[in-house]
Protein backbone atom coordinates (compact mmCIF):
# COMPACT_ATOMS: atom_id res chain seq x y z
CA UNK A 1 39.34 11.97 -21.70
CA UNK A 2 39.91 12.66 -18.31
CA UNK A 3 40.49 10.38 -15.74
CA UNK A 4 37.36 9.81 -13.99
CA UNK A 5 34.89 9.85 -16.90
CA UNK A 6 35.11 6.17 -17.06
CA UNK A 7 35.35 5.12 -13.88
CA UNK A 8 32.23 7.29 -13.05
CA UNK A 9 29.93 5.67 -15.90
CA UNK A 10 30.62 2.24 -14.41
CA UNK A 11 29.66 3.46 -11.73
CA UNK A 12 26.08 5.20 -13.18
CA UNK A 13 25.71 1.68 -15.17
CA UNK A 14 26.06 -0.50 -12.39
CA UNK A 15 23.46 1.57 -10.23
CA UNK A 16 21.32 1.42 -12.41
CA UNK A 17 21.47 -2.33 -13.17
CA UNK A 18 21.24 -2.83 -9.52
CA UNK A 19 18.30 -0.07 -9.37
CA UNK A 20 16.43 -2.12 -12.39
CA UNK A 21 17.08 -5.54 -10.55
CA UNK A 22 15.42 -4.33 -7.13
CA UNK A 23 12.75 -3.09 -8.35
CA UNK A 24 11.97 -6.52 -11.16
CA UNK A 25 12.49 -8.30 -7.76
CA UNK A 26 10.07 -6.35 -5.17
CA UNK A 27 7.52 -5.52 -8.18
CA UNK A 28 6.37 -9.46 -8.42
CA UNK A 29 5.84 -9.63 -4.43
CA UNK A 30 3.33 -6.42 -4.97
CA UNK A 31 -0.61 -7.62 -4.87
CA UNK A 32 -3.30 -6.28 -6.29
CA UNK A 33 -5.39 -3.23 -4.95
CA UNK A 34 -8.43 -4.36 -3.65
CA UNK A 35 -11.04 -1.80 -3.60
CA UNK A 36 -13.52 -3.38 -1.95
CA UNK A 37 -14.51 -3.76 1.71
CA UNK A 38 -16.60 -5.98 4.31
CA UNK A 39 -20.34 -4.80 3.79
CA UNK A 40 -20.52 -2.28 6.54
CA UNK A 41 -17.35 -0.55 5.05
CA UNK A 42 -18.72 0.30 1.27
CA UNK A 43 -20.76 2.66 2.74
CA UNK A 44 -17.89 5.11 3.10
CA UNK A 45 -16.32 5.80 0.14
CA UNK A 46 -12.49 7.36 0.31
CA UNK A 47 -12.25 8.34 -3.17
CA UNK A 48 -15.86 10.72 -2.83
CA UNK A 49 -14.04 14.21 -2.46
CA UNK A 50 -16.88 16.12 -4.37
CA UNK A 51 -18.24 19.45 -2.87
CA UNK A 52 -21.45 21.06 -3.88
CA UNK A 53 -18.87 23.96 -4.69
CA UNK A 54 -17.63 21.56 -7.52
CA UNK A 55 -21.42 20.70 -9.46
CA UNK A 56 -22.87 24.72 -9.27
CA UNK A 57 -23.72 26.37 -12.03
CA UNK A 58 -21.11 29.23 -12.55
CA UNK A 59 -20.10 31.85 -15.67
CA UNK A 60 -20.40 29.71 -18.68
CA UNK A 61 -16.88 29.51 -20.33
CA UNK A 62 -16.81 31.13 -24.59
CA UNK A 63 -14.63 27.99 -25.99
CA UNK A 64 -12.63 29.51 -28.54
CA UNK A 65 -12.27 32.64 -26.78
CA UNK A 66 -10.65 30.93 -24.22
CA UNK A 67 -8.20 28.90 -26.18
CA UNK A 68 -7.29 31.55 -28.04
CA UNK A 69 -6.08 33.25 -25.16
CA UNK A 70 -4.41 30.02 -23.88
C-alpha cells in the first residue's frame, strides 16, 4: 500500500464527519417556508410563470410513435 493511501482516507473520513455534523447542526436552525403574504401581497404570485405560448393548441403528438422513436 503506498504511503499516503491511509493517511488520505482519514483525511476523506474526517471531512466528511465534520461535513455531516455542520450541516445536522445548521439544518435544525432552518424555518419553514412560508408561502403566504400580508393581503395586498397574494395578489402577485412569484411562482405564475405561464405564457399563453404554454396553453395553445399545437400539432397533436402520435404516442407510441413517439416513444418508439425515443
Amino acid at each position: 500500500m503506498p504511503d499516503y493511501q491511509l493517511p488520505a482516507s482519514v483525511t476523506v473520513a474526517v471531512a466528511a464527519a465534520i461535513s455531516a455534523t455542520v450541516n445536522l447542526a445548521t439544518s435544525r436552525q432552518e424555518g419553514n417556508i412560508k408561502l403566504e403574504g400580508p393581503e395586498d401581497e397574494q395578489e402577485y404570485d412569484p411562482f405564475n410563470v405561464t405564457t399563453p405560448e404554454d396553453v395553445s393548441p399545437g400539432e397533436p403528438v402520435d404516442g407510441p410513435q413517439f416513444w418508439s422513436r425515443v
